[in-house]
C-alpha atoms as a PDB file:
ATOM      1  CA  UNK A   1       0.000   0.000   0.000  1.00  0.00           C
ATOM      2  CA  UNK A   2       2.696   2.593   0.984  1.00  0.00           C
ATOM      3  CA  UNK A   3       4.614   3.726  -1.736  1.00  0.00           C
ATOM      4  CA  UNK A   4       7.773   5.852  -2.125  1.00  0.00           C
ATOM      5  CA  UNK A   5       7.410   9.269  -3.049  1.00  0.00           C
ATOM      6  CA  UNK A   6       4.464   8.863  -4.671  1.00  0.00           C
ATOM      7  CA  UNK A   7       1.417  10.671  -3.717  1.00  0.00           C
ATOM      8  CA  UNK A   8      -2.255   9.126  -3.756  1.00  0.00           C
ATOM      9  CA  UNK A   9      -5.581  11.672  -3.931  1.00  0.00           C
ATOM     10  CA  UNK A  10      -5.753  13.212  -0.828  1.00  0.00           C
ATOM     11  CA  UNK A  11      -8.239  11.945   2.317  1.00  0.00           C
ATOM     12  CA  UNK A  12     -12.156  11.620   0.840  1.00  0.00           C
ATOM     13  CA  UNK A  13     -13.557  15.284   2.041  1.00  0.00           C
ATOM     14  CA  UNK A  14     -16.692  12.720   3.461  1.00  0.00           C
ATOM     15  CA  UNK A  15     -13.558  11.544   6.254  1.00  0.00           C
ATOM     16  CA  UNK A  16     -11.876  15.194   7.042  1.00  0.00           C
ATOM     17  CA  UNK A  17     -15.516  16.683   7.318  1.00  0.00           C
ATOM     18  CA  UNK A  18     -17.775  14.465   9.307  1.00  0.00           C
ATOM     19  CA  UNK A  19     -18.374  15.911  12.626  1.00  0.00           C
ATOM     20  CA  UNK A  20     -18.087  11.790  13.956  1.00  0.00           C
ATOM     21  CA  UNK A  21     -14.231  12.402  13.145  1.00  0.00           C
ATOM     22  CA  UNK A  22     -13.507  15.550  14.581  1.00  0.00           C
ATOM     23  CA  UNK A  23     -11.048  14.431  17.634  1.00  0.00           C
ATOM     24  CA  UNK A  24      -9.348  11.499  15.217  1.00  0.00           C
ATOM     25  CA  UNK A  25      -8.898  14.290  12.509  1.00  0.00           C
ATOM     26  CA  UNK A  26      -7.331  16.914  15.039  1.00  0.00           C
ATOM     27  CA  UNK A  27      -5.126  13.795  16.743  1.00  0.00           C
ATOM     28  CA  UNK A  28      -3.896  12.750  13.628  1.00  0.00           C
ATOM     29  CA  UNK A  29      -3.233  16.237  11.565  1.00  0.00           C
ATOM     30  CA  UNK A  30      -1.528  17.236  15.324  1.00  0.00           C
ATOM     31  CA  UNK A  31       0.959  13.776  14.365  1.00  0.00           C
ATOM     32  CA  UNK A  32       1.335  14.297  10.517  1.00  0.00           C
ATOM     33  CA  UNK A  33       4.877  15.587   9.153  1.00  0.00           C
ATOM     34  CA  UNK A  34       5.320  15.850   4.941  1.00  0.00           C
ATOM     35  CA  UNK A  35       8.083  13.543   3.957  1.00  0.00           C
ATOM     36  CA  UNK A  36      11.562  14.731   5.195  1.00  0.00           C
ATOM     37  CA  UNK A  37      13.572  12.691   2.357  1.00  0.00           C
ATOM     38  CA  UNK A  38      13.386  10.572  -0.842  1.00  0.00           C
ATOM     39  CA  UNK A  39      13.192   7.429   1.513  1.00  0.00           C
ATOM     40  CA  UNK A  40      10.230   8.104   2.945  1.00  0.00           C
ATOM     41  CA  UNK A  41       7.264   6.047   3.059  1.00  0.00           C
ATOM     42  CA  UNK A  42       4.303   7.943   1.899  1.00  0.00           C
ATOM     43  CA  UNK A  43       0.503   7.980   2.138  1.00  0.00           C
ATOM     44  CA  UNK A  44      -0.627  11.103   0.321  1.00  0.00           C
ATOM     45  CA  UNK A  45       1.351  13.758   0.781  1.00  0.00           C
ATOM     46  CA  UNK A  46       2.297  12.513   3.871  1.00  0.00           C
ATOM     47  CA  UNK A  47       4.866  10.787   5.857  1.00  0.00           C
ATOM     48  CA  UNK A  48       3.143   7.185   6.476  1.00  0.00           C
ATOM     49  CA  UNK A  49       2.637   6.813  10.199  1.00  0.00           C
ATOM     50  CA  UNK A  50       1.948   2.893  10.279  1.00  0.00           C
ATOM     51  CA  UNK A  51       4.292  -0.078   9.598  1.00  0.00           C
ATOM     52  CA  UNK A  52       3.705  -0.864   6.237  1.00  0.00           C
ATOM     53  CA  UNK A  53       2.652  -4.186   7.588  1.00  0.00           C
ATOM     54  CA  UNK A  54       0.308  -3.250   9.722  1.00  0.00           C
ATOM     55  CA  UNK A  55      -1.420  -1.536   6.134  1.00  0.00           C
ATOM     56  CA  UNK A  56      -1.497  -5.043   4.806  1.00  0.00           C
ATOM     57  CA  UNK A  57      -3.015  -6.322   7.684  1.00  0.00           C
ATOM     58  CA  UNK A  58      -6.020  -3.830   7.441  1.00  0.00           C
ATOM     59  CA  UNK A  59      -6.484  -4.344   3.229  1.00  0.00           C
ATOM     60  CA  UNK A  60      -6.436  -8.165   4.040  1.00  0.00           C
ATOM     61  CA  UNK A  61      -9.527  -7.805   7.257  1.00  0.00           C
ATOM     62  CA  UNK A  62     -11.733  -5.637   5.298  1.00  0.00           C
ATOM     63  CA  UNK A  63     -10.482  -7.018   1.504  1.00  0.00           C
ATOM     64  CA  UNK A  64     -13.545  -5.152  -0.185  1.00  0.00           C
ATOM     65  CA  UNK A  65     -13.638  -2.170   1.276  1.00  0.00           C
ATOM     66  CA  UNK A  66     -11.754   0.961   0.782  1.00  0.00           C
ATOM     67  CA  UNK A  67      -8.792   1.946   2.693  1.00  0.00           C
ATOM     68  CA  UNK A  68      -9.182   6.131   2.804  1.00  0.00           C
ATOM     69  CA  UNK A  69      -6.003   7.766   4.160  1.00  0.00           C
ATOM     70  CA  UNK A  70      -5.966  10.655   7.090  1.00  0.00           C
ATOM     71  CA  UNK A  71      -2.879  12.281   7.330  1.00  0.00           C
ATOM     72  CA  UNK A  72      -0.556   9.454   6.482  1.00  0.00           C
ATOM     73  CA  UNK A  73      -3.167   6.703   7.733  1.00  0.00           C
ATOM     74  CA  UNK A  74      -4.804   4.235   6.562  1.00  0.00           C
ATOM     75  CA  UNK A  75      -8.728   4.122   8.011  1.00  0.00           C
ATOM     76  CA  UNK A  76     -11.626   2.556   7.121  1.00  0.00           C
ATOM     77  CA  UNK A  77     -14.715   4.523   7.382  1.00  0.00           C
ATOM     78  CA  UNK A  78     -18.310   4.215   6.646  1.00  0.00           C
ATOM     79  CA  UNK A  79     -20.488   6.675   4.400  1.00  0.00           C
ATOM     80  CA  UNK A  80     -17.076   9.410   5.993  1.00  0.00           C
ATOM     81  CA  UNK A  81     -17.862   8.261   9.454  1.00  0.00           C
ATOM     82  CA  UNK A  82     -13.844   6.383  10.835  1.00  0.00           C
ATOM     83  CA  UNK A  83     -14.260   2.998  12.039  1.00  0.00           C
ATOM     84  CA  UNK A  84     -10.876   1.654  12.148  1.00  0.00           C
ATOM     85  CA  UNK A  85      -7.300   2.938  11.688  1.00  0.00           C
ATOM     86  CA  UNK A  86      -3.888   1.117  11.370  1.00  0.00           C
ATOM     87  CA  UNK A  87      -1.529   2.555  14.209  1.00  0.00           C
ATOM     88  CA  UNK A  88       1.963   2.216  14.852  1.00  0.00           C
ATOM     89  CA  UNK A  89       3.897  -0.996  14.687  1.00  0.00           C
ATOM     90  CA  UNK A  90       1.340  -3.679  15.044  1.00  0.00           C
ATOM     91  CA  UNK A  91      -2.298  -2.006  16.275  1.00  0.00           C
ATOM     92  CA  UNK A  92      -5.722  -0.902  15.101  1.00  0.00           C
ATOM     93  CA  UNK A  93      -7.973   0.925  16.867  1.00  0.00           C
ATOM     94  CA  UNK A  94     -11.474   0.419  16.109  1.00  0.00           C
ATOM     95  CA  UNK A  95     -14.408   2.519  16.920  1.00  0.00           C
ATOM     96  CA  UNK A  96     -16.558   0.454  19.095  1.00  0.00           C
ATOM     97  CA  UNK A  97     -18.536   1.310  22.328  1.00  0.00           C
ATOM     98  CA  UNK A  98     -16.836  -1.309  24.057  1.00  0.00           C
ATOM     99  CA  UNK A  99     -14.711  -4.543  22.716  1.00  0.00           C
ATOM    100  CA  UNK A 100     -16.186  -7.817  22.283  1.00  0.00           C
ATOM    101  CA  UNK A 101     -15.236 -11.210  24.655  1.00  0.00           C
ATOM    102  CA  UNK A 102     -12.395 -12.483  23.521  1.00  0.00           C
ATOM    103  CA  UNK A 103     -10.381  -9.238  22.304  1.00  0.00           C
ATOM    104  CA  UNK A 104      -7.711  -8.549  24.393  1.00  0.00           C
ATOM    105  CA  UNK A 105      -7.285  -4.910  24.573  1.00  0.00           C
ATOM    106  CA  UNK A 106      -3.421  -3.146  23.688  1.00  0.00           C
ATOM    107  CA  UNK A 107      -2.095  -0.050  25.485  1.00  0.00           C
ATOM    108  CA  UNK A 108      -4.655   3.122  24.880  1.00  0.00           C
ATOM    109  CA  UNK A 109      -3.806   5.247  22.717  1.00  0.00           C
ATOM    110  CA  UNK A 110      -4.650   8.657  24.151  1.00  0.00           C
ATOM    111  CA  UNK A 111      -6.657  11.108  23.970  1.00  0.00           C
ATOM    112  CA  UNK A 112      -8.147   9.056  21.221  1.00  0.00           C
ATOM    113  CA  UNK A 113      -8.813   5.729  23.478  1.00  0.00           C
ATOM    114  CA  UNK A 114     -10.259   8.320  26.186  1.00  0.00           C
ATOM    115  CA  UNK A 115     -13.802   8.059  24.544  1.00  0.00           C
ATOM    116  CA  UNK A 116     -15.059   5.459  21.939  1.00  0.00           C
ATOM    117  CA  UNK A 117     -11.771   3.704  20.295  1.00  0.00           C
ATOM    118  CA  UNK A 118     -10.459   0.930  21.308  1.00  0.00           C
ATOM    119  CA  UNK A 119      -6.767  -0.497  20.534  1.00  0.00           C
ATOM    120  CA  UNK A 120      -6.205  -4.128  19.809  1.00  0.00           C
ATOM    121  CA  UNK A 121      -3.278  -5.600  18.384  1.00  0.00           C
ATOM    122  CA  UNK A 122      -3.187  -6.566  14.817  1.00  0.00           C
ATOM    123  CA  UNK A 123      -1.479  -9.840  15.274  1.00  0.00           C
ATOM    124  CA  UNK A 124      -3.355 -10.986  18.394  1.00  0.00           C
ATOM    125  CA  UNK A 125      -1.024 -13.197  21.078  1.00  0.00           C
ATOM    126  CA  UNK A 126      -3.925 -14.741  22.811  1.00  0.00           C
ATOM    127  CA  UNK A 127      -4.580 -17.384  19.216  1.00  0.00           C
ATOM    128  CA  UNK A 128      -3.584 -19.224  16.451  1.00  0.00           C
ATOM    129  CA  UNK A 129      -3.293 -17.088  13.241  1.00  0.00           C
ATOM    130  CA  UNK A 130      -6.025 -18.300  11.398  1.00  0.00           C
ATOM    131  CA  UNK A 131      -8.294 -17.940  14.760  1.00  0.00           C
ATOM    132  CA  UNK A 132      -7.299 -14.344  15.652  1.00  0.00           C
ATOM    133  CA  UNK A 133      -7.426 -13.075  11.665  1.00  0.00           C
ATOM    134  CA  UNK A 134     -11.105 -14.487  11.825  1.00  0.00           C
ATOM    135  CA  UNK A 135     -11.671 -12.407  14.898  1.00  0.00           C
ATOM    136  CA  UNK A 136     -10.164  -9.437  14.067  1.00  0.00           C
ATOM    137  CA  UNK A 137     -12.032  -9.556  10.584  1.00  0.00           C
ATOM    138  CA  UNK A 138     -15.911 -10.115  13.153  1.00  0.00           C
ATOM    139  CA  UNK A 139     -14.323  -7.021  14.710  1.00  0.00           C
ATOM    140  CA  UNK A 140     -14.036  -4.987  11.447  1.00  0.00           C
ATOM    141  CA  UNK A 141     -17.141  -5.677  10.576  1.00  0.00           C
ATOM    142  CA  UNK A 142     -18.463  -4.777  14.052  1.00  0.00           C
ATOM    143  CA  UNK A 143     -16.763  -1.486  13.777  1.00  0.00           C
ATOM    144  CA  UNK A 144     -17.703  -0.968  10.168  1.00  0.00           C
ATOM    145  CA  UNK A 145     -21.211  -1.444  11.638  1.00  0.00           C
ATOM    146  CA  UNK A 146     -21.189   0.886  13.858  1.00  0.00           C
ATOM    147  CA  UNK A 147     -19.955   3.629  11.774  1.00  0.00           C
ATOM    148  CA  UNK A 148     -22.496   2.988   9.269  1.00  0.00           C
ATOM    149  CA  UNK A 149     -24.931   3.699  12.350  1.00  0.00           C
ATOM    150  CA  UNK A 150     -23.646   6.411  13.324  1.00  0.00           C
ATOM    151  CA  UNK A 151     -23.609   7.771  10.058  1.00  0.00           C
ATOM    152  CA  UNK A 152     -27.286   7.153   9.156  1.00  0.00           C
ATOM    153  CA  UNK A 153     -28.287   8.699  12.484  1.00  0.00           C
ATOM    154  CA  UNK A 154     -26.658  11.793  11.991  1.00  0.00           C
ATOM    155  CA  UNK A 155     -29.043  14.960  12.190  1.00  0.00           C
ATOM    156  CA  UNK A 156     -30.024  15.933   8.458  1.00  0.00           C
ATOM    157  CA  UNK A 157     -30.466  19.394   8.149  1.00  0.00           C
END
């Protein structure tokens, strides 16, 4: 998914504008930097802020759906409403209210992982690697879920 130096369209308007995304959009525009050399891993016109394994790991949960970027990245959203983001070395968080038996939980993430994300690891330690991509993929879909209900109960003015 990363490449280098090579710029993709910038993050769906739908993502930067929904009111849903607000404190992820401000948390992750505070963390973006442009690239600072030709080595760079880039996700737009940003530095990419997510193991490049941890991208593959999201494309290969969700295979059919989108992968928007945010300010170096990758998140899948819902109708512009976030519902999961690749993090750091090895974790997604995932908007959920809480997280479901059987997901162990990975060190918050805050001010994000104050209110309704939740971090989990992308490689989980607690299963076998067939066993913990199928549960990672329920919780994608979960969070994908929620997003979408979110979005459709959104005040329309």
């Amino acid at each position: 998914m990363p490449k280098r130096k090579r710029n993709r369209p910038a993050p769906v308007p739908a993502l930067l504008d929904a009111p849903e995304n607000r404190a992820l959009i401000a948390h992750l525009r505070e963390q973006a930097t442009p690239p600072s050399g030709p080595d760079d891993l880039t996700l737009g016109p940003w530095q990419l802020h997510t193991h490049p394994d941890v991208c593959d790991r999201l494309r290969e949960l969700a295979p059919r759906h989108p992968v928007d970027n945010a300010y170096g990245m990758p998140v899948l959203a819902f109708e512009g409403v976030a519902a999961v983001v690749a993090a750091g070395l090895g974790t997604l968080l995932v908007r959920l209210p809480s997280l479901p038996e059987g997901i162990e939980p990975a060190r918050p993430r805050p001010p994000l992982t104050d209110g309704e994300w939740r971090t989990v690891n992308a490689y989980p330690h607690n299963c076998t690697s067939a066993e913990g991509t199928a549960r990672l993929t329920a919780l994608v879909r979960e969070a994908l879920l929620h997003a979408r209900d979110l979005s459709r109960n959104r005040p329309r003015y």
